[in-house]
Protein backbone atom coordinates (compact mmCIF):
# COMPACT_ATOMS: atom_id res chain seq x y z
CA UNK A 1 81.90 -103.17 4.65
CA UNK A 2 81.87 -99.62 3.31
CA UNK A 3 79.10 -97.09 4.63
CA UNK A 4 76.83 -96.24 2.12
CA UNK A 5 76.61 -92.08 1.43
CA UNK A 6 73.41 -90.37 0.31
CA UNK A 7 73.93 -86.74 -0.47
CA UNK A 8 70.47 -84.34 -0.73
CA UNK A 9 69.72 -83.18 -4.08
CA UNK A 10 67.71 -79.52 -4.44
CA UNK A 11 67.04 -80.12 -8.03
CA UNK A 12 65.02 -83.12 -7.31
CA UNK A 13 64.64 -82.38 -3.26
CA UNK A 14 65.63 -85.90 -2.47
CA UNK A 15 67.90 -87.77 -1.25
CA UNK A 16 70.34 -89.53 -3.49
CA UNK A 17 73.19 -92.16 -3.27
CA UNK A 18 76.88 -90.39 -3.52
CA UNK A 19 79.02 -92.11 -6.38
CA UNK A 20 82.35 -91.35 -6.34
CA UNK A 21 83.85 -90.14 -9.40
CA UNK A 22 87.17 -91.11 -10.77
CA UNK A 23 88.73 -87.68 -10.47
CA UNK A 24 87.92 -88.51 -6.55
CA UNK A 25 89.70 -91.66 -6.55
CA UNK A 26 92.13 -90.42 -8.40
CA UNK A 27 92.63 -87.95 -5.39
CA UNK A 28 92.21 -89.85 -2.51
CA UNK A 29 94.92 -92.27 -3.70
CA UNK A 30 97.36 -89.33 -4.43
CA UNK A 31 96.23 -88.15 -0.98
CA UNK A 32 96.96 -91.52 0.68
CA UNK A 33 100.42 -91.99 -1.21
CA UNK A 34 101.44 -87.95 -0.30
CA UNK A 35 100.42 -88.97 3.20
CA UNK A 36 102.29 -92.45 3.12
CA UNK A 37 105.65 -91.10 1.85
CA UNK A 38 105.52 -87.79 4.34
CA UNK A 39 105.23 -90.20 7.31
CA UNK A 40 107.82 -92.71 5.76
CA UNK A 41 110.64 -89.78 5.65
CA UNK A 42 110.08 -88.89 8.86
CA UNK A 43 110.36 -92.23 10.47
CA UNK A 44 113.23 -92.77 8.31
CA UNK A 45 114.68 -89.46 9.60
CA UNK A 46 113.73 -89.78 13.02
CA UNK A 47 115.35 -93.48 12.85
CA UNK A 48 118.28 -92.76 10.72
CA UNK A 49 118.74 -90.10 13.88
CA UNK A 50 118.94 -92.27 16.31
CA UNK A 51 119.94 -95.61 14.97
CA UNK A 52 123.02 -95.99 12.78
CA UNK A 53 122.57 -98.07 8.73
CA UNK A 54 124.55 -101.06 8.41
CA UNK A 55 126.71 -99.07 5.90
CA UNK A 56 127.48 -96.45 8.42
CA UNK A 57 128.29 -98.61 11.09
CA UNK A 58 130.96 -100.09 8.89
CA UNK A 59 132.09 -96.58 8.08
CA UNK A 60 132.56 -96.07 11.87
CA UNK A 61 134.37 -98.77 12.69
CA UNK A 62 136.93 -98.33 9.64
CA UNK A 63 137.04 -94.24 11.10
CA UNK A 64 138.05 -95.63 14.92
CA UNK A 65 140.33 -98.07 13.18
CA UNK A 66 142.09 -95.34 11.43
CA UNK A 67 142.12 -93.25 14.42
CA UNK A 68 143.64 -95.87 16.23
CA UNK A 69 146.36 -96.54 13.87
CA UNK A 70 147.03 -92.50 13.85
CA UNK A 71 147.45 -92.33 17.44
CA UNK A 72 149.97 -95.83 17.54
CA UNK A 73 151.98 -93.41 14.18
CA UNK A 74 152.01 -90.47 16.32
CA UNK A 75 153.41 -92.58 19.59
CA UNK A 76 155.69 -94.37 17.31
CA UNK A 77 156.57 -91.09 15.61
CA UNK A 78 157.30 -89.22 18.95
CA UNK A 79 159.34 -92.24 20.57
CA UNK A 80 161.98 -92.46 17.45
CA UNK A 81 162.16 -88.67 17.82
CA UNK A 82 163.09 -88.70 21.14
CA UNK A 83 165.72 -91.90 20.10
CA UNK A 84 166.86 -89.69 17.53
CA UNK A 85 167.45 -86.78 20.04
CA UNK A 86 169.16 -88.98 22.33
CA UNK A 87 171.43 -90.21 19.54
CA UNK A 88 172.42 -85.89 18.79
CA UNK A 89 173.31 -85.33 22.73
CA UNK A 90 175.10 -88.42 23.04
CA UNK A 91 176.93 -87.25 19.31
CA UNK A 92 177.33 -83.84 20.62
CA UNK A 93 178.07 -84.18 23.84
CA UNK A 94 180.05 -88.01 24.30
CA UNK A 95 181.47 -89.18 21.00
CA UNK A 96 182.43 -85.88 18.85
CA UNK A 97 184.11 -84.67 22.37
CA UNK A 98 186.06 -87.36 22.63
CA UNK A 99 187.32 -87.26 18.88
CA UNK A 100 187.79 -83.95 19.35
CA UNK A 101 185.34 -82.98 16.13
CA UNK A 102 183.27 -80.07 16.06
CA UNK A 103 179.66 -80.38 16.68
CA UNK A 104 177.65 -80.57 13.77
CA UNK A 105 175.32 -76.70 13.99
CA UNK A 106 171.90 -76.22 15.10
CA UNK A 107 171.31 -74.76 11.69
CA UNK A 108 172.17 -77.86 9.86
CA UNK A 109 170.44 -80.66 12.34
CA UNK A 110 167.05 -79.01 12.85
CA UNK A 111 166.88 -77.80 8.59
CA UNK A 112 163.83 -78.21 7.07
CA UNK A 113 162.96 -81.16 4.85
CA UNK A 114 161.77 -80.51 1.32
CA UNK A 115 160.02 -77.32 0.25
CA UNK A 116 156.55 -75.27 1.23
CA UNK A 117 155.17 -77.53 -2.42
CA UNK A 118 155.97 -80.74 -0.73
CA UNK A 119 152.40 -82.02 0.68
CA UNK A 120 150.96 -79.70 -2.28
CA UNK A 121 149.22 -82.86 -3.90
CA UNK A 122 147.70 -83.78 -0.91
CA UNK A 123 146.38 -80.62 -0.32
CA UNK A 124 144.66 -80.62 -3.66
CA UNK A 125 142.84 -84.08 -2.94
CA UNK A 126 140.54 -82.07 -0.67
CA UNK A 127 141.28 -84.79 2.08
CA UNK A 128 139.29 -84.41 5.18
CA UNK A 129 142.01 -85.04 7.69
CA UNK A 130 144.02 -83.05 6.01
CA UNK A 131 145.58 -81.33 8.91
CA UNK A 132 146.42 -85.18 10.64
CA UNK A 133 148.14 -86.73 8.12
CA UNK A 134 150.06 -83.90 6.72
CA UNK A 135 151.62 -83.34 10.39
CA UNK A 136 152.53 -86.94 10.88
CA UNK A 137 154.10 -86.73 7.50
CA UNK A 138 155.88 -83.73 8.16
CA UNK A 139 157.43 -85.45 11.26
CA UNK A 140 158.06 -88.02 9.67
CA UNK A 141 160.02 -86.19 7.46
CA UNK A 142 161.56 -84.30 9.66
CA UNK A 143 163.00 -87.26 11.29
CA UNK A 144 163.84 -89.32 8.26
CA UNK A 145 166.38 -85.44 7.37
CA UNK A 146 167.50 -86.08 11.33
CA UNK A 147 168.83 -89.76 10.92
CA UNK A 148 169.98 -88.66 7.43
CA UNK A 149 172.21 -86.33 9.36
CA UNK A 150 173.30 -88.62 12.28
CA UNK A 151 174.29 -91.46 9.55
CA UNK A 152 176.66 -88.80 7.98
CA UNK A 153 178.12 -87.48 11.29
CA UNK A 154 178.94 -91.46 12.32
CA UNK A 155 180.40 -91.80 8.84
CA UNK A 156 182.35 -89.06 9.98
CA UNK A 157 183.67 -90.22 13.13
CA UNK A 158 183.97 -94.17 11.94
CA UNK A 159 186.93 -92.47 10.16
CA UNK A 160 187.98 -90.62 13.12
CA UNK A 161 187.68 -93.76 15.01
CA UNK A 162 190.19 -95.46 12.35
CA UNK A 163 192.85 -92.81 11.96
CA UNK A 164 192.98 -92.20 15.94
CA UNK A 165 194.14 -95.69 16.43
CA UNK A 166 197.63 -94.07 17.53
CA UNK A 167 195.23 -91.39 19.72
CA UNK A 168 193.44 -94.10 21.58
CA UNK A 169 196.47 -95.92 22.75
CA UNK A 170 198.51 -92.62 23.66
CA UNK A 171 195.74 -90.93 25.54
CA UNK A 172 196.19 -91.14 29.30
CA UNK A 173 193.17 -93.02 30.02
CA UNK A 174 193.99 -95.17 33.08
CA UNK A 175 194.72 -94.50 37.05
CA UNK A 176 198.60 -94.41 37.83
CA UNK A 177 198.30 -97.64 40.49
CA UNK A 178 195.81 -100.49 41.07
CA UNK A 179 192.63 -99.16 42.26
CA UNK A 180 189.73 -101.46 41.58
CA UNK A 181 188.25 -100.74 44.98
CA UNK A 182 188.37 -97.12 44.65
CA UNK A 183 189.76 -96.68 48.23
CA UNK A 184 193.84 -95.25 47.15
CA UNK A 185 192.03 -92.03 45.86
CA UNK A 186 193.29 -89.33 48.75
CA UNK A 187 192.98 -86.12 47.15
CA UNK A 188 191.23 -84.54 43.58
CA UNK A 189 192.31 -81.92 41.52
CA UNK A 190 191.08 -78.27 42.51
CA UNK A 191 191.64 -76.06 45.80
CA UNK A 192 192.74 -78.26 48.82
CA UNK A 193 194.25 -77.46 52.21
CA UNK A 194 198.06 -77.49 51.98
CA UNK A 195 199.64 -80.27 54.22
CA UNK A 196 202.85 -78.35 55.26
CA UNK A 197 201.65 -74.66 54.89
CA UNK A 198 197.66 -75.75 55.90
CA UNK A 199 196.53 -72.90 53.45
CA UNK A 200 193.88 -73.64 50.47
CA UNK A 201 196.39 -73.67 47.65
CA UNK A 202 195.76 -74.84 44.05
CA UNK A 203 196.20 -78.79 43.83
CA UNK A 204 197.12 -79.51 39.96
CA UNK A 205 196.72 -83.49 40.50
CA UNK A 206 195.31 -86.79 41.77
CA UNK A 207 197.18 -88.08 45.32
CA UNK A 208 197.07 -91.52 44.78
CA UNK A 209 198.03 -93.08 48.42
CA UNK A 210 199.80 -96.86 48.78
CA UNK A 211 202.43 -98.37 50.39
CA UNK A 212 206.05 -97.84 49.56
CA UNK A 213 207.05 -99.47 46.82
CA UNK A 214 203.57 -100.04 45.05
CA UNK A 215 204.37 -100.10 41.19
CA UNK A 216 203.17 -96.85 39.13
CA UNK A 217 202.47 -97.54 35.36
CA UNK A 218 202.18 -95.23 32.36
CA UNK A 219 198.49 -93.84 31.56
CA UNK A 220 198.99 -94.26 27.90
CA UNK A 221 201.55 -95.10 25.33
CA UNK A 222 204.38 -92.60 24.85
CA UNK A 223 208.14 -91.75 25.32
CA UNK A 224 209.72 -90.50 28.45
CA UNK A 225 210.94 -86.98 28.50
CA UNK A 226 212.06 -86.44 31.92
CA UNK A 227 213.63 -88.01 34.90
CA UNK A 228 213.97 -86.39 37.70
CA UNK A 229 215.28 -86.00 41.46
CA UNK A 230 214.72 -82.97 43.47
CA UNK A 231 214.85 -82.10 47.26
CA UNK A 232 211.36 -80.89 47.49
CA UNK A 233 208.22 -80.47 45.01
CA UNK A 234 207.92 -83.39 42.95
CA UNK A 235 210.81 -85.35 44.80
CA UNK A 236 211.44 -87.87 42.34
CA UNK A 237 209.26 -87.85 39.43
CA UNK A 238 208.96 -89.02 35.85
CA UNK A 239 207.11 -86.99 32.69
CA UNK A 240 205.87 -88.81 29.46
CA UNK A 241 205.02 -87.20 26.33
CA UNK A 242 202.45 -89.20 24.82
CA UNK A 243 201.86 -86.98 21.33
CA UNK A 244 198.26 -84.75 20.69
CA UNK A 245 199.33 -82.53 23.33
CA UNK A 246 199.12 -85.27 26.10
CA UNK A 247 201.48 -84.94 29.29
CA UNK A 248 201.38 -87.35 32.29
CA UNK A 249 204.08 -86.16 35.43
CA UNK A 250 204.15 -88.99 38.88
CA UNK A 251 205.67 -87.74 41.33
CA UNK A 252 207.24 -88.11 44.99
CA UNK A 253 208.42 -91.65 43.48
CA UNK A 254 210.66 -93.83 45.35
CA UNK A 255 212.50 -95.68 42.32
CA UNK A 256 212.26 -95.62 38.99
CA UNK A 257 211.85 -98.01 35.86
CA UNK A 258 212.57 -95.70 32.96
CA UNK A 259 215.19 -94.11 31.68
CA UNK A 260 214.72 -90.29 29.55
CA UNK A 261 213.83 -91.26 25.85
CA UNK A 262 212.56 -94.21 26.54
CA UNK A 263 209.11 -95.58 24.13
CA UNK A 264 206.76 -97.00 26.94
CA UNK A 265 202.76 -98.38 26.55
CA UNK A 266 199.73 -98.05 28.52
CA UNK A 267 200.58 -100.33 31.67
CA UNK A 268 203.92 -100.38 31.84
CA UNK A 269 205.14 -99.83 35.02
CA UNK A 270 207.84 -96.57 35.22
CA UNK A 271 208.64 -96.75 39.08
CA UNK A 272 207.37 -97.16 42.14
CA UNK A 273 205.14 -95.37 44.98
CA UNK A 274 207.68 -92.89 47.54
CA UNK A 275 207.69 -90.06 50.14
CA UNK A 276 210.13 -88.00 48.31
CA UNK A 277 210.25 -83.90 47.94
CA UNK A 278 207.40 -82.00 49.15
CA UNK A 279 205.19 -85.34 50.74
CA UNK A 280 203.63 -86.18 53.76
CA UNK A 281 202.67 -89.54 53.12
CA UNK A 282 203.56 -92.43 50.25
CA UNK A 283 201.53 -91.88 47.91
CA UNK A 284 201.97 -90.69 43.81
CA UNK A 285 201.23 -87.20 42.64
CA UNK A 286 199.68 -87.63 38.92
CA UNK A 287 198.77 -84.90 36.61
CA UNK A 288 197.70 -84.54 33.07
CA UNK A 289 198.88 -81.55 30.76
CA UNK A 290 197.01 -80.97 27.94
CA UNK A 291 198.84 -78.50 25.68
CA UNK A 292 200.68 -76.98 28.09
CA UNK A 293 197.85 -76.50 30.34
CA UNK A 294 197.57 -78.55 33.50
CA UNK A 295 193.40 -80.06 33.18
CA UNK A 296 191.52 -82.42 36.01
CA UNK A 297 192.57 -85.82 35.56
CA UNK A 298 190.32 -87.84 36.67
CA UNK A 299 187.78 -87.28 33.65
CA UNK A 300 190.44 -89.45 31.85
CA UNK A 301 190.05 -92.30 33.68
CA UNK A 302 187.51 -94.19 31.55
CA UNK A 303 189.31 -97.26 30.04
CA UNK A 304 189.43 -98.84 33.47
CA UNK A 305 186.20 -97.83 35.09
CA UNK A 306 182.76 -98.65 34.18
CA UNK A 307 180.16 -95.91 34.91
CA UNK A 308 179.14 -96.79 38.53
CA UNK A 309 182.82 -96.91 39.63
CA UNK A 310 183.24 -93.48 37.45
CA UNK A 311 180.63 -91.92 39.29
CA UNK A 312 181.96 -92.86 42.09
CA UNK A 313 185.91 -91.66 41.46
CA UNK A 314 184.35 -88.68 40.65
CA UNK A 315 182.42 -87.88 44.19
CA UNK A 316 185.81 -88.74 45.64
CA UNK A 317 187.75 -86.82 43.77
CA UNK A 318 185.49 -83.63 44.67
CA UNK A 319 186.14 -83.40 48.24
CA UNK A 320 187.49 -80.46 49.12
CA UNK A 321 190.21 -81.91 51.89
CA UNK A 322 193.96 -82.04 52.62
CA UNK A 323 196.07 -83.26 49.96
CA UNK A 324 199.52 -85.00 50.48
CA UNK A 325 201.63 -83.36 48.74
C-alpha cells in the first residue's frame, strides 16, 4: 500500500494531499525505463565479458578447428618439402651421376612460381589471416614448381635409362673373383707400402687375394684388347675395352681364357688367379681406366653388393697397408 503525501500549502497555510500529475508519471516511468536499460547494458557487458554467447562459442570452435587444420597443412606442407628435397640430392647426387647428365641448376630448381599478382585477389578480399594462408599457398606452390621440375628431370633420365642399355651391361660394375664374404679384399686403391721396395708408392688397383687357380671374370661386357706376359709388373695380365671410356686390366694371372679381340660379357671368366711378375702372393691386380685415367675401383662395385656389404668394401678398401703387388 502506497504512503499517502501531504505537501503544506502557504496560500491556504494548510496542509494538503500531493496528487501526482501526469507530466510526473510521465517522468518517473522514463526515469525507471532510463534506469532499467543503463543497468541491463552493463550486466550484459559485464556478462558478455566474462561469459561467451552461444553464437560465439560456435565461432570459436570453427576458429580452433581451422587452426588445427592449418597447423596439420603446414606439417604436411613441410614433410613433402623435405620428400621433395630428398628426391633433388638423390637426382643430383645418385642417379644423374651415374647417367652421367648434368645437374639440373640452382637457378632453375629453386625459380619462383607465378608472378608478384598471383595471391592479388586474395589480398583484395581483406581476409583476416591473410598472412597464413597466403604463405601456405605460396609453399604450396613452390613445391607443386619443385615436383614439376623433378617429373621433367626423370623424364629425362627414363630416356637415359633406355638408350644406356649397351652402358649398363659394359660398365665394370662387379668384383674380379667371388667375394660374397668380403674377406679376398687385401689391398685398396691409393698410397700403400710397397711389398718388395717397402716404400709408400702409388697403388692404381684392388689386390684381390685367392688361391692359385681361382677363376677371374670380366667386370662388364666388352672385347679384349690385350694379352699379355711379362717378367715383372703385371706378370701375366689381360685388358678389356668395354666402350664409354671403360678399361678393366687383371693382372699377375696364372692362365688365361681369352684370346686378343675376343667379345666377352659381364661374368665370363678370362683366366685364372697367379703369382706372376711383380707379386708376392696369389692374388689378382684389378684396375679401372676411365678415359685414359686410372680412377678407384671399388666405387664400381655396386651390381653385386647391397649397401651394408658396400659400406663395408669400402672401410676395407681404405686401409692404408701393404699391397701385394
Amino acid at each position: 500500500m502506497s504512503r499517502i503525501k501531504y505537501y503544506y500549502d502557504p496560500k491556504t497555510c494548510k496542509y494538503e494531499r500531493y496528487t501526482k500529475s501526469k507530466w510526473d508519471i510521465l517522468l518517473g516511468v522514463l526515469g525507471f525505463l532510463s534506469l532499467s536499460i543503463i543497468l541491463a547494458v552493463g550486466i550484459l557487458i559485464v556478462f558478455s565479458y566474462y561469459f561467451d554467447s552461444p553464437k560465439e562459442i560456435m565461432l570459436k570452435k570453427e576458429n580452433d578447428e581451422l587452426k588445427l587444420y592449418y597447423e596439420l597443412m603446414e606439417k604436411e606442407v613441410t614433410r613433402l618439402t623435405d620428400v621433395a628435397a630428398d628426391l633433388k640430392d638423390r637426382d643430383d647426387n645418385l642417379y644423374r651421376v651415374i647417367f652421367e647428365s648434368e645437374p639440373i641448376p640452382s637457378s632453375i630448381r629453386d625459380a619462383g612460381y607465378g608472378g608478384s599478382d598471383r595471391f592479388k585477389e586474395l589480398k583484395e578480399k581483406g581476409l583476416q589471416q591473410e598472412e597464413l594462408i597466403i604463405d601456405v599457398m605460396a609453399k604450396v606452390d613452390q613445391l607443386k614448381k619443385q615436383l614439376y621440375i623433378q617429373s621433367l628431370s626423370y623424364d629425362e633420365l627414363a630416356e637415359n635409362a633406355l638408350n644406356k642399355e649397351q652402358y649398363w651391361a659394359s660398365i665394370p660394375a662387379i668384383q674380379p673373383i667371388h667375394n660374397e664374404d668380403l674377406k679376398s679384399l687385401a689391398s685398396g686403391f691409393g698410397m700403400r707400402i710397397h711389398p718388395i721396395l717397402k716404400v709408400r708408392k702409388m697403388h692404381t688397383g684392388i689386390d684381390f687375394s685367392a688361391p692359385k687357380g681361382t677363376p677371374i671374370y670380366a667386370t662388364g661386357d666388352g672385347t679384349v684388347v690385350e694379352v699379355k706376359t711379362e717378367f715383372g709388373g703385371y706378370g701375366k695380365s689381360v685388358l678389356i675395352d668395354h666402350g664409354f671410356g671403360f678399361q678393366t686390366r687383371y693382372g699377375h694371372m696364372n692362365e688365361f681364357e681369352v684370346r686378343k679381340g675376343q667379345k666377352v660379357k659381364r661374368g665370363d671368366e678370362i683366366g685364372k688367379v697367379g703369382n706372376t711378375g711383380s707379386s708376392t702372393a696369389p692374388h689378382v691386380h684389378y684396375e679401372v681406366i676411365k678415359d685414359g685415367n686410372i680412377i678407384n675401383p671399388v666405387h664400381y662395385f655396386f651390381k653385386d653388393l647391397g649397401p651394408v656389404e658396400f659400406d663395408k668394401i669400402l672401410e676395407l678398401a681404405s686401409k692404408e697397408n701393404q699391397s701385394l703387388s
